[in-house]
Protein backbone atom coordinates (compact mmCIF):
# COMPACT_ATOMS: atom_id res chain seq x y z
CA UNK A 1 15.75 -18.33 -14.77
CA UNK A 2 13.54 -17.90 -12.12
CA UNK A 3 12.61 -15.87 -8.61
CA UNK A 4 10.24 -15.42 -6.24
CA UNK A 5 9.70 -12.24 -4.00
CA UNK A 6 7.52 -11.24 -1.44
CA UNK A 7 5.95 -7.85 -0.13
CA UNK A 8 3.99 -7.00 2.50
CA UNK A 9 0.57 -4.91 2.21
CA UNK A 10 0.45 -0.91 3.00
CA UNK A 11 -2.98 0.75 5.04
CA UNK A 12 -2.69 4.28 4.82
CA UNK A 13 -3.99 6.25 8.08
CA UNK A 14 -3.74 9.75 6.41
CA UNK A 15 -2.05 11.77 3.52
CA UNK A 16 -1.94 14.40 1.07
CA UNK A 17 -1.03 14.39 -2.40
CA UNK A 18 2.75 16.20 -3.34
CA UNK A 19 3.47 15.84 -7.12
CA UNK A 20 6.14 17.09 -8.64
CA UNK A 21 7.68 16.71 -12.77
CA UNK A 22 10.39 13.85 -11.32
CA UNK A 23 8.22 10.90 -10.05
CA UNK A 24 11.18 9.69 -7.59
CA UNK A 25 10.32 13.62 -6.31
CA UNK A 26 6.69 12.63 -5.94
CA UNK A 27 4.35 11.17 -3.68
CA UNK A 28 2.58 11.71 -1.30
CA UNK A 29 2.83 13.09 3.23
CA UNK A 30 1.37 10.69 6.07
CA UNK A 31 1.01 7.73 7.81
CA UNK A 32 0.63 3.82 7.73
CA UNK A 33 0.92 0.38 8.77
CA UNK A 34 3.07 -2.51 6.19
CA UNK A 35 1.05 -5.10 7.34
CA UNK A 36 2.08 -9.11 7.38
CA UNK A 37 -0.02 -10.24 4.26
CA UNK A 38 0.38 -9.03 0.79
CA UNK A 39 1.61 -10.27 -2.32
CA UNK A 40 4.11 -13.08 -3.66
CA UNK A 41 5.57 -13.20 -7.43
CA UNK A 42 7.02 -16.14 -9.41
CA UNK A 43 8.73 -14.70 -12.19
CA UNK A 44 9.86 -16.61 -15.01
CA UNK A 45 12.87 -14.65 -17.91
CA UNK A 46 13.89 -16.94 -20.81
CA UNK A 47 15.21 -15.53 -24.49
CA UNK A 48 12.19 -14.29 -26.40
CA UNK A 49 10.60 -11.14 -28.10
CA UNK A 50 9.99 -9.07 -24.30
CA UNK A 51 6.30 -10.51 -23.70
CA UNK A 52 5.13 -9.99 -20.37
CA UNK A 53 2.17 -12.28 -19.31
CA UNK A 54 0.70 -12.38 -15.57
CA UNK A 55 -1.43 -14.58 -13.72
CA UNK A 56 -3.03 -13.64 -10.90
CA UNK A 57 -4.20 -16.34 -8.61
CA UNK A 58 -4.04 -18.75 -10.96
CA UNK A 59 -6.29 -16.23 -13.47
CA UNK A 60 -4.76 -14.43 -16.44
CA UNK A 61 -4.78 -10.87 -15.39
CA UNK A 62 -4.07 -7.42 -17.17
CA UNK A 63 -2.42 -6.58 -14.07
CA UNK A 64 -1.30 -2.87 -15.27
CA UNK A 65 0.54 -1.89 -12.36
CA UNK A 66 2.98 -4.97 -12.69
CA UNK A 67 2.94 -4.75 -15.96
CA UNK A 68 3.94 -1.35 -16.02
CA UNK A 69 6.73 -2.27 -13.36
CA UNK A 70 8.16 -5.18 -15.33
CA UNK A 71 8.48 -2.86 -18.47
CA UNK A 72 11.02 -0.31 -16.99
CA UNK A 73 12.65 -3.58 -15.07
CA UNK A 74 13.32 -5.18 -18.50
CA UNK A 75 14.22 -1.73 -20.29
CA UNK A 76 13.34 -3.26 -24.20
CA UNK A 77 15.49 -6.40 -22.98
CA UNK A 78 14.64 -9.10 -25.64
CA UNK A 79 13.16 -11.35 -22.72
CA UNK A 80 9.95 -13.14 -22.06
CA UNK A 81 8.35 -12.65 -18.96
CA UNK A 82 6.05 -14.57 -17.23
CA UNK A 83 4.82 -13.47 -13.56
CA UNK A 84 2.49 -15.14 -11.10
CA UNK A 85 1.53 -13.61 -8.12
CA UNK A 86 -0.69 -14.61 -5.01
CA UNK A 87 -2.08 -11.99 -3.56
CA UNK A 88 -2.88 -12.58 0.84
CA UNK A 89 -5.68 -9.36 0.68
CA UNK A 90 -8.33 -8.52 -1.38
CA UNK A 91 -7.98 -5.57 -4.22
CA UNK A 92 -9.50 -1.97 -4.53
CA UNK A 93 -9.98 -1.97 -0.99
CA UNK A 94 -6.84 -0.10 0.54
CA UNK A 95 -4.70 -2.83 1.34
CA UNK A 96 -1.61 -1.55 -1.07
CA UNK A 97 -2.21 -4.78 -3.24
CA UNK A 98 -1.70 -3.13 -6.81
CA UNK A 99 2.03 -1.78 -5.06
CA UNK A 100 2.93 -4.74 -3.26
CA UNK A 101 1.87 -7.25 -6.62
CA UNK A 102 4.24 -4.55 -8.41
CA UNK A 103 7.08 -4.54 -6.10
CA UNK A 104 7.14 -8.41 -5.59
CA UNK A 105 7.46 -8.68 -8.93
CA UNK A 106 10.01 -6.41 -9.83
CA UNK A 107 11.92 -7.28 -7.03
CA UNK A 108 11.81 -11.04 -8.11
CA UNK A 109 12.92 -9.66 -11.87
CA UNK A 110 15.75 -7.68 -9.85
CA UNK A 111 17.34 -10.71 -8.81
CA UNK A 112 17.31 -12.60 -11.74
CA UNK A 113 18.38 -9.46 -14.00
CA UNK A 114 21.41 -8.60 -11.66
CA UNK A 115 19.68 -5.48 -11.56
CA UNK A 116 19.88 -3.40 -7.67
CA UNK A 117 16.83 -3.66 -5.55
CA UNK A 118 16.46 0.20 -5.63
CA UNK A 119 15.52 -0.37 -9.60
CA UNK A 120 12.70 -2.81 -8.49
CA UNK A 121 11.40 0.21 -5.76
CA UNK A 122 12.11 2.84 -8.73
CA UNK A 123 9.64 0.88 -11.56
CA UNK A 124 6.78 0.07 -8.79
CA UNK A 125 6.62 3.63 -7.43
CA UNK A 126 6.93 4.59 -11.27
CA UNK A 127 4.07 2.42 -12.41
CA UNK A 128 2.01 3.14 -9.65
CA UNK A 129 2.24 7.12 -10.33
CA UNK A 130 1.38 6.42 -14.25
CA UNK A 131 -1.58 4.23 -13.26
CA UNK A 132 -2.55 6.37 -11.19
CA UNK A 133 -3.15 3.63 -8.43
CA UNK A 134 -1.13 4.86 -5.40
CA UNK A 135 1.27 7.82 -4.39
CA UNK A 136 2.80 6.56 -1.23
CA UNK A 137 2.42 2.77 -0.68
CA UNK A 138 5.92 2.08 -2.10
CA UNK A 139 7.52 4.89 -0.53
CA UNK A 140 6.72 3.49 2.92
CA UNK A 141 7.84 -0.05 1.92
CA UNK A 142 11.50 0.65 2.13
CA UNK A 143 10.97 1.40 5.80
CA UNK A 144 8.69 -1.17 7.29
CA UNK A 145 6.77 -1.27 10.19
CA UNK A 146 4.19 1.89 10.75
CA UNK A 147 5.39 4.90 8.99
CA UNK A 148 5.88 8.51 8.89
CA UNK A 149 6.47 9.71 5.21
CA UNK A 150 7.91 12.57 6.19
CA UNK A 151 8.98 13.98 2.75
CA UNK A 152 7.39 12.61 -0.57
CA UNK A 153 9.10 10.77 -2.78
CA UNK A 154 11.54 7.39 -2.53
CA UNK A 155 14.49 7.85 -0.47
CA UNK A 156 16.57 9.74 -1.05
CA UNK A 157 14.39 12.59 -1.83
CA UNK A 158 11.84 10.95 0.24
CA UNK A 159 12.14 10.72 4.10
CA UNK A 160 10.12 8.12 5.93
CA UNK A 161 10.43 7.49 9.68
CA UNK A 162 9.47 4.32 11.70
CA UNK A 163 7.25 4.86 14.58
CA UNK A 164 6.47 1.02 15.51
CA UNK A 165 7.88 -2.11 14.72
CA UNK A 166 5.30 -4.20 16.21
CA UNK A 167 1.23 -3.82 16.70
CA UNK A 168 -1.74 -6.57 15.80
CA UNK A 169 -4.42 -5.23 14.24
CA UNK A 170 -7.98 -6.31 12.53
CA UNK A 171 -9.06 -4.99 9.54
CA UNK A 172 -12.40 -5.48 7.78
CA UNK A 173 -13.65 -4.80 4.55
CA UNK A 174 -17.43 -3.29 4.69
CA UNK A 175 -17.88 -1.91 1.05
CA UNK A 176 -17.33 -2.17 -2.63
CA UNK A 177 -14.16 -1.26 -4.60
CA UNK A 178 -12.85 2.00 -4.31
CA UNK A 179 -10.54 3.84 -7.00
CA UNK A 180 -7.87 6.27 -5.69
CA UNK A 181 -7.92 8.15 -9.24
CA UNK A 182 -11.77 8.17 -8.95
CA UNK A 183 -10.88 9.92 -5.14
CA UNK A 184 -8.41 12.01 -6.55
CA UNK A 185 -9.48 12.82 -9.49
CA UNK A 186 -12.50 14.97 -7.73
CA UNK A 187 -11.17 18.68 -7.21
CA UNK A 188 -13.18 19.44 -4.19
CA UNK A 189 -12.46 15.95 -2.50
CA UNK A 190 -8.71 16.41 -3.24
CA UNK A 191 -8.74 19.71 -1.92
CA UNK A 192 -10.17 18.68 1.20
CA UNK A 193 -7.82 15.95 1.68
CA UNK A 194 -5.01 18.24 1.29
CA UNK A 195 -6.24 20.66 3.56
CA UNK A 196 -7.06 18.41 6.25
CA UNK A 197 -4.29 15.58 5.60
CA UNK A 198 -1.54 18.91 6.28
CA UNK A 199 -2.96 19.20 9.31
CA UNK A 200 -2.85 15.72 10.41
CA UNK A 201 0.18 15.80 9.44
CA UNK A 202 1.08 18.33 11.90
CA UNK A 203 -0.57 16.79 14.39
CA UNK A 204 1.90 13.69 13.80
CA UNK A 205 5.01 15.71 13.65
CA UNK A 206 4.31 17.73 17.31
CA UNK A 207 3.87 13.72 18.85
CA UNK A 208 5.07 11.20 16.79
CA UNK A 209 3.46 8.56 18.13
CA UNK A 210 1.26 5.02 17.52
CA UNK A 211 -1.84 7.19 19.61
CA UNK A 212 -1.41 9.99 17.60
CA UNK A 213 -1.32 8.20 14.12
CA UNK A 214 -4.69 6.72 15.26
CA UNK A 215 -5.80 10.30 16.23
CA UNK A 216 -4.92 11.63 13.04
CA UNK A 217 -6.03 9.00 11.03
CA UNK A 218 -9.78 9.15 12.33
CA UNK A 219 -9.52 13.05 12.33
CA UNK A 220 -8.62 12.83 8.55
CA UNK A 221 -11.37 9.62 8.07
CA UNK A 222 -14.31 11.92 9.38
CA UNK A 223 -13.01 15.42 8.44
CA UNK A 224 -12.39 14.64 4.74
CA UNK A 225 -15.73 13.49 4.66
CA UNK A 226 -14.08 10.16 3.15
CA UNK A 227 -16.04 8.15 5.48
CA UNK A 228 -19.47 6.36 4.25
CA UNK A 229 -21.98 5.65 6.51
CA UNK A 230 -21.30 2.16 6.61
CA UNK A 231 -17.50 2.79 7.59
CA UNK A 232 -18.54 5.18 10.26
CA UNK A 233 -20.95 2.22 11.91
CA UNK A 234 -18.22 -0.18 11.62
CA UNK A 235 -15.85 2.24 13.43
CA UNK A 236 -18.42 3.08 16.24
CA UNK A 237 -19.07 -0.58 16.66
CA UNK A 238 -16.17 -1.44 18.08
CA UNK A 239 -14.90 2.35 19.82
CA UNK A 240 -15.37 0.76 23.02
CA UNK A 241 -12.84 -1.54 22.17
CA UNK A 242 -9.88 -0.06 21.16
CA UNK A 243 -8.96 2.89 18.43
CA UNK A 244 -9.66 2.35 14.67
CA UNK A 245 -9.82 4.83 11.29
CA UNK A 246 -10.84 4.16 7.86
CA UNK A 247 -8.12 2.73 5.35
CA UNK A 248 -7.33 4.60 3.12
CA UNK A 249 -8.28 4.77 0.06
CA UNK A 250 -10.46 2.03 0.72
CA UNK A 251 -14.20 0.75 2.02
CA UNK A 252 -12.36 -0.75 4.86
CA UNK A 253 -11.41 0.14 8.47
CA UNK A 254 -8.72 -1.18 10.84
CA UNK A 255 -8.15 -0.94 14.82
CA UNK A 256 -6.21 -1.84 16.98
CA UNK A 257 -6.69 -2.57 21.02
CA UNK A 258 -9.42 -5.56 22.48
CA UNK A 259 -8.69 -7.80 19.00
CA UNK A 260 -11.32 -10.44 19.84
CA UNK A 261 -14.05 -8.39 20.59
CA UNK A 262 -13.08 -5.55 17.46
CA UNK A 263 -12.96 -8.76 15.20
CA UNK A 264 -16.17 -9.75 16.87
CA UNK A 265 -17.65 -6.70 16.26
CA UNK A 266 -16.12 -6.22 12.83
CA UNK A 267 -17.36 -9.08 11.72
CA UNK A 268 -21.05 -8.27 11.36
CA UNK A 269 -20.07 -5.59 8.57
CA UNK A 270 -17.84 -7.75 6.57
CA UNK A 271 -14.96 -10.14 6.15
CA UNK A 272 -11.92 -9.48 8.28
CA UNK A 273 -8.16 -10.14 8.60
CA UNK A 274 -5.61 -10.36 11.71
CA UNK A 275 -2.87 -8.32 10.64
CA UNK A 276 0.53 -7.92 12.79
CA UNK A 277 3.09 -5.01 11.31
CA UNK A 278 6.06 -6.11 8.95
CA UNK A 279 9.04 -4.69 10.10
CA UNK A 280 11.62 -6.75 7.08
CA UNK A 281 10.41 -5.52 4.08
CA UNK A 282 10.08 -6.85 0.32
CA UNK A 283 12.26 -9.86 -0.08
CA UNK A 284 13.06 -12.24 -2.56
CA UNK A 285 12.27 -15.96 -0.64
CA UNK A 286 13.95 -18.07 -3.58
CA UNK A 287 15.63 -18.19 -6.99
CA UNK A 288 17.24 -20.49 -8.83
């Protein structure tokens, strides 16, 4: 048997961490975009001993997150696995990839299990709180569009609001890899961000608007002290053009307003992506 899924990508504006013993419970408070591009799984079940091998573009991966992810989905089912996934945006740079590669994939293993899509949201989130990869990216995928996670957690402990369906936006990558555990993992960064990312988050909640997410998230890119030199020339590059922030976590930024001349700009720090917002959600696309 066999399914394919798709999910879009997740930039974070701002957040704060909000952990609790039940992972459903846990996640994290903020704001972000589910972007167009992200990640497509093939999966493949047949009778077997429960191995799980990935590809990843066309490269045997490790793949932990989906790994993870297809574990709980198969729940010690005596079935062979075999995922391949395409991912639209580059890794370890705050585009949601290790959450949308787990999602698509679950999701695809959903439909060929029989199992509900709400177990295919339940193992991503899951895997991506034991890898330690993401607290909120798959949270804000059952809503769509830009979000306001409200309350942590999947729904319905967690509460995420839509603010936009539609914006275009350019995003650029202008550094290496970042880890959120290596971010979070820091006791005086995380402190910070939790300090700072409440009051953003305040800030949001008195105007919940697509101006005041990009108010916030700039406020939380510069105040957090998240911001490298390199993503704070990218950003004043192209202020006069329209209103941008730092992705987070991630050596990458992301604006919205004049898209020619931002991409223009953009451009002379590092590769970079048109991105509209995805208002549908994960989906399967096929399966037969």
């Amino acid at each position: 048997m066999r399914a394919t899924a798709f999910c879009p990508g997740h930039i974070t504006g701002f957040f704060f961490p909000c952990e609790h013993d039940d992972p459903l419970r846990s996640g994290s408070r903020g704001a972000g975009l589910c972007v167009d591009r992200g990640a497509t799984a093939t999966v493949t079940v047949e009778e077997g001993r429960g191995d799980i091998t990935i590809a990843v573009d066309g490269a045997g991966a490790e793949a932990p997150v989906t790994r993870t992810a297809a574990a709980i989905m198969l729940g010690g089912r005596p079935l062979d696995v075999r995922i391949e996934t395409a991912l639209d945006l580059p890794v370890s740079a705050g585009f949601g990839m290790s959450a949308a590669g787990a999602l698509s994939a679950a999701l695809a293993l959903a439909e060929v299990l029989g199992s509900d899509r709400s177990d295919a949201f339940a193992a991503a989130h899951r895997a991506e709180l034991a890898n330690r990869t993401g607290l909120g990216d798959v949270p804000a995928l059952t809503a769509g569009g830009l979000t306001f996670r409200r309350r942590e957690g999947l729904p319905p402990y967690g509460q995420i609001d839509r603010l936009a369906d539609r914006l275009d936006i350019v995003a650029a990558v202008v550094g290496g890899s970042m880890r959120t555990a290596n971010v979070l993992g820091d006791r005086e960064r995380r402190s910070r961000i939790e300090r700072v990312g409440r009051e953003c988050y305040e800030l949001l909640s008195g105007g919940p608007t697509v101006d005041n997410f990009f108010r916030a998230s700039r406020d939380f890119a510069e105040r957090t002290g998240l911001a490298s030199k390199k993503i704070m020339d990218a950003l004043e590059d192209i202020d006069a053009y329209g209103a941008g922030s730092m992705i987070m976590l991630g050596n990458s930024v992301f604006a919205a307003g004049d898209l020619d001349a931002i991409e223009g700009a953009l451009r002379e720090h590092g590769p970079t992506y048109r991105l509209s917002l995805d208002a549908r959600g994960p989906r399967v696309l096929d399966h037969s």
